[in-house]
N, C-alpha and C. Protein backbone atom coordinates (compact mmCIF):
# COMPACT_ATOMS: atom_id res chain seq x y z
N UNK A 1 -7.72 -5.26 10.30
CA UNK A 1 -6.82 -4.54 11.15
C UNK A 1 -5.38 -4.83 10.76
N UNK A 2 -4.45 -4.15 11.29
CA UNK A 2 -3.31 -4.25 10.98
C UNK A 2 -2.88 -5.46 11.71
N UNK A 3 -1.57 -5.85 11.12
CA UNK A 3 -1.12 -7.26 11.89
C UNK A 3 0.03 -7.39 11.61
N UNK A 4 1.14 -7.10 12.79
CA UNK A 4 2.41 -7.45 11.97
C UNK A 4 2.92 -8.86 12.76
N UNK A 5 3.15 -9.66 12.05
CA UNK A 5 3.70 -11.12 12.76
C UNK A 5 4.74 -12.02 12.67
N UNK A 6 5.90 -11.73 13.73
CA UNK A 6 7.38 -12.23 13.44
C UNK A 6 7.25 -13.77 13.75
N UNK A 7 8.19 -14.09 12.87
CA UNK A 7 8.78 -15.37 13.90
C UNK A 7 10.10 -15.84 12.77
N UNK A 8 10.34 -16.84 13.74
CA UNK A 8 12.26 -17.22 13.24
C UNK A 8 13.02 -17.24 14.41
N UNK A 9 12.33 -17.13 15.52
CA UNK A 9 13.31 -16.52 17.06
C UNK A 9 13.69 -17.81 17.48
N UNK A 10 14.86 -17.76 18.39
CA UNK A 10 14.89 -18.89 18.75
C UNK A 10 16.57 -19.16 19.88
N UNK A 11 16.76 -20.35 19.88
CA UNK A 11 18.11 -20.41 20.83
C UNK A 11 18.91 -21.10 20.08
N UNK A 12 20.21 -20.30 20.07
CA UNK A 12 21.08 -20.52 19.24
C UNK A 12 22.38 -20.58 19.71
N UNK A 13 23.88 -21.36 19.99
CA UNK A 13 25.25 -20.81 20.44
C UNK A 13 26.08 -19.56 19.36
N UNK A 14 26.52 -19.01 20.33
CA UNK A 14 27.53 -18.14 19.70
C UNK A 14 28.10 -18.59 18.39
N UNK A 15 27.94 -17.30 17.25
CA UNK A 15 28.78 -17.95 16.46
C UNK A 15 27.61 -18.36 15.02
N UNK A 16 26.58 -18.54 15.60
CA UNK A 16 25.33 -19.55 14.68
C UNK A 16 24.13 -17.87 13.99
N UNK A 17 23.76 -18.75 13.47
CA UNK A 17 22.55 -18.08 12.37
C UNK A 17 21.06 -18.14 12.82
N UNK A 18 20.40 -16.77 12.57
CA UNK A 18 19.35 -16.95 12.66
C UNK A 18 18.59 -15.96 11.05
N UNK A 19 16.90 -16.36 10.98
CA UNK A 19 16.93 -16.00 10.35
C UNK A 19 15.26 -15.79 10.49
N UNK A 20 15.00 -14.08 11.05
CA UNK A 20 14.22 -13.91 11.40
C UNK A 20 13.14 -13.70 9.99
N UNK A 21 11.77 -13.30 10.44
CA UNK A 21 10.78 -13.21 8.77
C UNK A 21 9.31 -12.04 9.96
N UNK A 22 9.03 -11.69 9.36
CA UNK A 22 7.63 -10.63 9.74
C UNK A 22 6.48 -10.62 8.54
N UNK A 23 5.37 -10.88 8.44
CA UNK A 23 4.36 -10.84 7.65
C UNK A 23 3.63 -9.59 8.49
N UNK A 24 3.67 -8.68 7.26
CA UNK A 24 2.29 -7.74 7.59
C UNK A 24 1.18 -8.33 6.86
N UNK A 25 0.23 -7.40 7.48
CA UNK A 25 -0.68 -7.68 6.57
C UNK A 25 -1.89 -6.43 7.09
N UNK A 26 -2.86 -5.61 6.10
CA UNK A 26 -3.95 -4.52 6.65
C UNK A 26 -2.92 -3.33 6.48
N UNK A 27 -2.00 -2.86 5.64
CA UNK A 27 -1.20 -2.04 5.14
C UNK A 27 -0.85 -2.10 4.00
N UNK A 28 -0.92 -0.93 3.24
CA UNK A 28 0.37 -1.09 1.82
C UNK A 28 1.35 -1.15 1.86
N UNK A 29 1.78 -2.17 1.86
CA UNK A 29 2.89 -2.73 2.64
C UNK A 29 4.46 -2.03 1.75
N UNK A 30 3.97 -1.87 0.42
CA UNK A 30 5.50 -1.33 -0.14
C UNK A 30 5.53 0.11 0.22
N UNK A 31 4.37 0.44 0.83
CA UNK A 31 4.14 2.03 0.77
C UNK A 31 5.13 2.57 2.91
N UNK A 32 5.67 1.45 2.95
CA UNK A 32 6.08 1.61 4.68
C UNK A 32 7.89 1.38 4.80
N UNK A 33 8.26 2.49 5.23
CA UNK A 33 9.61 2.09 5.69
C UNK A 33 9.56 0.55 7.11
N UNK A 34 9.95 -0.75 6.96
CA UNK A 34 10.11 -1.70 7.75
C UNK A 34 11.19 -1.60 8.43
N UNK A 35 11.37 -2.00 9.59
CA UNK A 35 12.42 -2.29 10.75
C UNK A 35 12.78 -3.20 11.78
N UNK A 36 13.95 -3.74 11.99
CA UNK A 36 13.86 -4.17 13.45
C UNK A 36 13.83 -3.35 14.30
N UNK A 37 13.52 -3.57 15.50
CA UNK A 37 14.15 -3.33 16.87
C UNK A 37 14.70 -4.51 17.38
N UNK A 38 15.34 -3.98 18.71
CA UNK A 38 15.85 -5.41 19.91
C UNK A 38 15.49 -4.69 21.10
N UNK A 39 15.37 -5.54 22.19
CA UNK A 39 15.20 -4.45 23.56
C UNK A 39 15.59 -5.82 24.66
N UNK A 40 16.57 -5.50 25.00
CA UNK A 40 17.19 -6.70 25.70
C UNK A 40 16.96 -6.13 27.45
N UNK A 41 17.21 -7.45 27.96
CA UNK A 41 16.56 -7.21 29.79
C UNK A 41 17.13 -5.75 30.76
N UNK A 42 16.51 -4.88 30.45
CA UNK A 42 17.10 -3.86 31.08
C UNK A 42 17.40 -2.73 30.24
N UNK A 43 16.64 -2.86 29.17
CA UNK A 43 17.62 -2.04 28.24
C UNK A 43 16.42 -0.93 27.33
N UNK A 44 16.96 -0.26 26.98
CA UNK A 44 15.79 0.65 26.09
C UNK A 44 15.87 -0.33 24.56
N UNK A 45 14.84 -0.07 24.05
CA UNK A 45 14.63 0.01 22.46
C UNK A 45 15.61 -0.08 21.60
N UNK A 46 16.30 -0.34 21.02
CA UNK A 46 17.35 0.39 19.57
C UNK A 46 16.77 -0.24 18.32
N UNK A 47 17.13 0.33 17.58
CA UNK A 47 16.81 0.39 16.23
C UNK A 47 18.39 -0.93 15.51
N UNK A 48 17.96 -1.58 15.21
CA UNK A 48 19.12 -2.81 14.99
C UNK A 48 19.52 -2.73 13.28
N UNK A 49 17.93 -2.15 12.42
CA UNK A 49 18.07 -2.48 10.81
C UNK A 49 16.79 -1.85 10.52
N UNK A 50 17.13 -0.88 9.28
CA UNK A 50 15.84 -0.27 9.03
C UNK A 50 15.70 -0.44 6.75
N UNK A 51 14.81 -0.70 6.54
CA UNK A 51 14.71 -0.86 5.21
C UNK A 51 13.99 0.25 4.56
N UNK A 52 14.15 1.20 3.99
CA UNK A 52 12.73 2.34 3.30
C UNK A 52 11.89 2.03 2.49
N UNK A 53 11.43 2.05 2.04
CA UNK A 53 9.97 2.00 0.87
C UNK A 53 11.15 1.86 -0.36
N UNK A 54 12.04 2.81 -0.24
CA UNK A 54 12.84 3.01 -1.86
C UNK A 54 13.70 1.85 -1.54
N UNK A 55 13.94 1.14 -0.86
CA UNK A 55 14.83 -0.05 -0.54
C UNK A 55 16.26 -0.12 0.07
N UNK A 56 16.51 1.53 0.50
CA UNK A 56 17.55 1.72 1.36
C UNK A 56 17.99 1.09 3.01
N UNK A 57 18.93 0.75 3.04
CA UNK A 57 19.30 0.24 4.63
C UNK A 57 20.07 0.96 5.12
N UNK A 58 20.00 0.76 6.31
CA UNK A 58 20.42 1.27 7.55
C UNK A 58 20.67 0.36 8.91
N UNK A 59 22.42 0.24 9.48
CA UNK A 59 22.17 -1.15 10.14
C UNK A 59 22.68 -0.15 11.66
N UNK A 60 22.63 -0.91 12.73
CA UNK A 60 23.05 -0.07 14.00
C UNK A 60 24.48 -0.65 13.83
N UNK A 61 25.74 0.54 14.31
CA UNK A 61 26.73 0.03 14.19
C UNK A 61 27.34 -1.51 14.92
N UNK A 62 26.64 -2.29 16.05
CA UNK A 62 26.76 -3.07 16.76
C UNK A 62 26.77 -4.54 15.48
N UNK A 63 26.00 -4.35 14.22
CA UNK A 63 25.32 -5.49 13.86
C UNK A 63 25.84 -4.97 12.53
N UNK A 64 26.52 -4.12 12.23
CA UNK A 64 26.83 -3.68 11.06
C UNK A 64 27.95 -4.95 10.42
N UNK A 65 27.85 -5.50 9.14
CA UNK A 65 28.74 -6.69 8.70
C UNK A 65 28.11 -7.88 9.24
N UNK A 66 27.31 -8.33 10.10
CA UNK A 66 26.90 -9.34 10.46
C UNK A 66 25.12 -9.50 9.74
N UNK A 67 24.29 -8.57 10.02
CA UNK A 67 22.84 -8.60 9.75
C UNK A 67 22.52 -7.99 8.53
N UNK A 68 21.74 -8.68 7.48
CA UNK A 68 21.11 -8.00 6.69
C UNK A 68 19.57 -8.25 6.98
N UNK A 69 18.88 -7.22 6.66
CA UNK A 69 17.16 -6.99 6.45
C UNK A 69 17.15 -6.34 4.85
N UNK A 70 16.07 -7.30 4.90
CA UNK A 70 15.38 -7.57 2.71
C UNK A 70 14.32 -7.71 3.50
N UNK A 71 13.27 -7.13 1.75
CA UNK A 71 12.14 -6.88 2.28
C UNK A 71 11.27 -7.43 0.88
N UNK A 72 10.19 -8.16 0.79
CA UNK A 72 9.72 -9.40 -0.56
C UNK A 72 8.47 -8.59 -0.66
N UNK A 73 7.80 -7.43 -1.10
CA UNK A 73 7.14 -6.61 -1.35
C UNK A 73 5.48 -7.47 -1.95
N UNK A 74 6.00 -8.53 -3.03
CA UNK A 74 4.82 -9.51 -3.11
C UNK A 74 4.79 -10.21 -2.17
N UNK A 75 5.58 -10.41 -1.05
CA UNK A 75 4.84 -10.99 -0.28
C UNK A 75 4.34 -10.73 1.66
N UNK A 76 4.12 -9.17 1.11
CA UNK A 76 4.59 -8.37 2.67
C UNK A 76 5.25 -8.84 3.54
N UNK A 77 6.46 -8.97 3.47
CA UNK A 77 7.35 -9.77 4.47
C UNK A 77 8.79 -9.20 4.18
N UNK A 78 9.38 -9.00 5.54
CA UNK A 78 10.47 -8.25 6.33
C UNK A 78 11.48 -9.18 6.29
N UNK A 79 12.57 -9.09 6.39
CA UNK A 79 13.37 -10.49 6.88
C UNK A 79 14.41 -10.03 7.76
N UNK A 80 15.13 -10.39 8.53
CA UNK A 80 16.18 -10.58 9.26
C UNK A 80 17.24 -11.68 9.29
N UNK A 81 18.50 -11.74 8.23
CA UNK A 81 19.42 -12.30 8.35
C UNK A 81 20.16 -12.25 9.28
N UNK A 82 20.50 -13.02 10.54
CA UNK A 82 21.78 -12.58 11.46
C UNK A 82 22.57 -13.80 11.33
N UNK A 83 24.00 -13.55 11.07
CA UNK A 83 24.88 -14.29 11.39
C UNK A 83 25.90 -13.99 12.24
N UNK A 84 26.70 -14.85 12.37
CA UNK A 84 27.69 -14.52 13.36
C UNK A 84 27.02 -13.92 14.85
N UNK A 85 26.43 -14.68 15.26
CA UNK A 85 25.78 -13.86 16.71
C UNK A 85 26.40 -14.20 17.77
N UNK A 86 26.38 -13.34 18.54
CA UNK A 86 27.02 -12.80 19.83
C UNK A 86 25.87 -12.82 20.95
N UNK A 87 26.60 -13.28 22.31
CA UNK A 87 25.32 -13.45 23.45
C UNK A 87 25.06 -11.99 23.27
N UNK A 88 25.50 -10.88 23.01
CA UNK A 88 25.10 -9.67 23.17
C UNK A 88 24.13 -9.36 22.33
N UNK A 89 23.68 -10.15 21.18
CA UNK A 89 22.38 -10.08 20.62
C UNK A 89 20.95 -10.20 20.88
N UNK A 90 21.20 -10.99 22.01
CA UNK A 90 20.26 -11.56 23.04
C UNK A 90 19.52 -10.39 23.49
N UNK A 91 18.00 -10.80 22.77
CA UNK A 91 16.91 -9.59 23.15
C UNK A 91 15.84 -10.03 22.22
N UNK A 92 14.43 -9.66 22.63
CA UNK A 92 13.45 -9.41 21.93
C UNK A 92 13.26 -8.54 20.87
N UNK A 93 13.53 -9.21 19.88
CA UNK A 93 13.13 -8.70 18.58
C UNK A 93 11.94 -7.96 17.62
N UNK A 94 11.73 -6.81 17.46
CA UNK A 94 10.64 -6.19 17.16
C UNK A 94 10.19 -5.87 15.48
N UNK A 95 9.27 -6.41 15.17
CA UNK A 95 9.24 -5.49 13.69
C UNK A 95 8.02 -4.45 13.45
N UNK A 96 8.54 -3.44 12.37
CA UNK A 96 7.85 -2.82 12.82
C UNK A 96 7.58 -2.01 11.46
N UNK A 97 6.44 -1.20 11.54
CA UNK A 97 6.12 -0.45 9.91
C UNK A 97 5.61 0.52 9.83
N UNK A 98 6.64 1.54 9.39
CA UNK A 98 6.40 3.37 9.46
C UNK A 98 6.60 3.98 8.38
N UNK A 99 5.67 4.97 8.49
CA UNK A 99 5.15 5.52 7.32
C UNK A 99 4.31 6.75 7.87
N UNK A 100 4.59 7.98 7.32
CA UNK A 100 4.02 9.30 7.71
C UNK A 100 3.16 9.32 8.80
N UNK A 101 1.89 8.80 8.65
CA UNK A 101 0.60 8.51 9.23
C UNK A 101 0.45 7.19 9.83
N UNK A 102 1.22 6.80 9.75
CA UNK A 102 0.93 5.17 10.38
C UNK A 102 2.61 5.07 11.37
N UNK A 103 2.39 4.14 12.28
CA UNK A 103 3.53 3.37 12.88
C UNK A 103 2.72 1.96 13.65
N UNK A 104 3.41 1.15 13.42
CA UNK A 104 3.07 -0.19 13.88
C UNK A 104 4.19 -1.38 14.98
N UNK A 105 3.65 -2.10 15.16
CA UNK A 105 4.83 -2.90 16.17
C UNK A 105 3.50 -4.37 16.19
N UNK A 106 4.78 -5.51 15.93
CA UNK A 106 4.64 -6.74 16.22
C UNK A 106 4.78 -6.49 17.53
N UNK A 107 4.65 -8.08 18.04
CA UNK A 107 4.35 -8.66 19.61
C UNK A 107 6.13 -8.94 19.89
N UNK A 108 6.82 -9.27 18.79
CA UNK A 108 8.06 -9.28 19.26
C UNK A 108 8.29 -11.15 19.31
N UNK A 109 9.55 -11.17 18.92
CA UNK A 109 10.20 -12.70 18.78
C UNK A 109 11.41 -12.94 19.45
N UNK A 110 11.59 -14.13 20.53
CA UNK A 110 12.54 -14.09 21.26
C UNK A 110 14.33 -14.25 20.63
N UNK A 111 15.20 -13.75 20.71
CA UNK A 111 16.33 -14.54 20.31
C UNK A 111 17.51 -14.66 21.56
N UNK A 112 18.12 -15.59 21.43
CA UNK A 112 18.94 -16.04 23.13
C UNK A 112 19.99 -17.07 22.44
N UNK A 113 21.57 -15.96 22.40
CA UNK A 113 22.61 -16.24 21.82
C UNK A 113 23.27 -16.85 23.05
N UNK A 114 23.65 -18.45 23.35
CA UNK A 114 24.55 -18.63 24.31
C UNK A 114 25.79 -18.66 23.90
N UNK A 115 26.70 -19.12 25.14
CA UNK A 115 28.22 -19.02 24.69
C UNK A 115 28.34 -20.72 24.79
């Protein structure tokens, strides 16, 4: 079965680094555009960083200059660089893997930026 599985989450002060990671696995994994989400208490979904199959990015303007997402194709795995974080980052982190016929979603990894 499919399995997508984050982790890297964690509690961090303003200002500090995190550095999220996702293993798929039960997909062709180079064959899937990968992504974050965030969905913080109260809040809908957004799309935070998206990677394509051809290796293009796409960041949400909020995280733009701060986050990069790379993607290690031998080793089905997603990544999430964040630096410089802001309590406003603070949200459950999603990864996720789409592709024509398929869409997928991890269980989600906590992150909690204090001041």
């Amino acid at each position: 079965q499919v399995q997508l599985v984050e982790s890297g989450g964690g509690l961090v002060q303003a200002g500090g680094s995190l550095r999220l990671s996702c293993a798929a696995s039960g997909i062709l994994f180079s064959r899937y555009d990968m992504a974050w989400y965030r969905q913080a208490p109260g809040k809908q979904r957004e799309l935070a960083a998206r990677v394509t199959s051809g290796g293009n990015t796409n960041y949400a303007d909020s995280v733009k200059g701060r986050f990069t997402i790379s993607r290690d194709n031998a080793k089905n795995t997603v990544f999430l660089q964040m630096n410089s974080l802001k309590p406003e980052d603070t949200a459950v982190y999603f990864c996720t893997a789409d592709a024509g016929w398929g869409h997928y979603w991890g269980q989600g990894t906590q992150v909690t930026v204090s001041t």
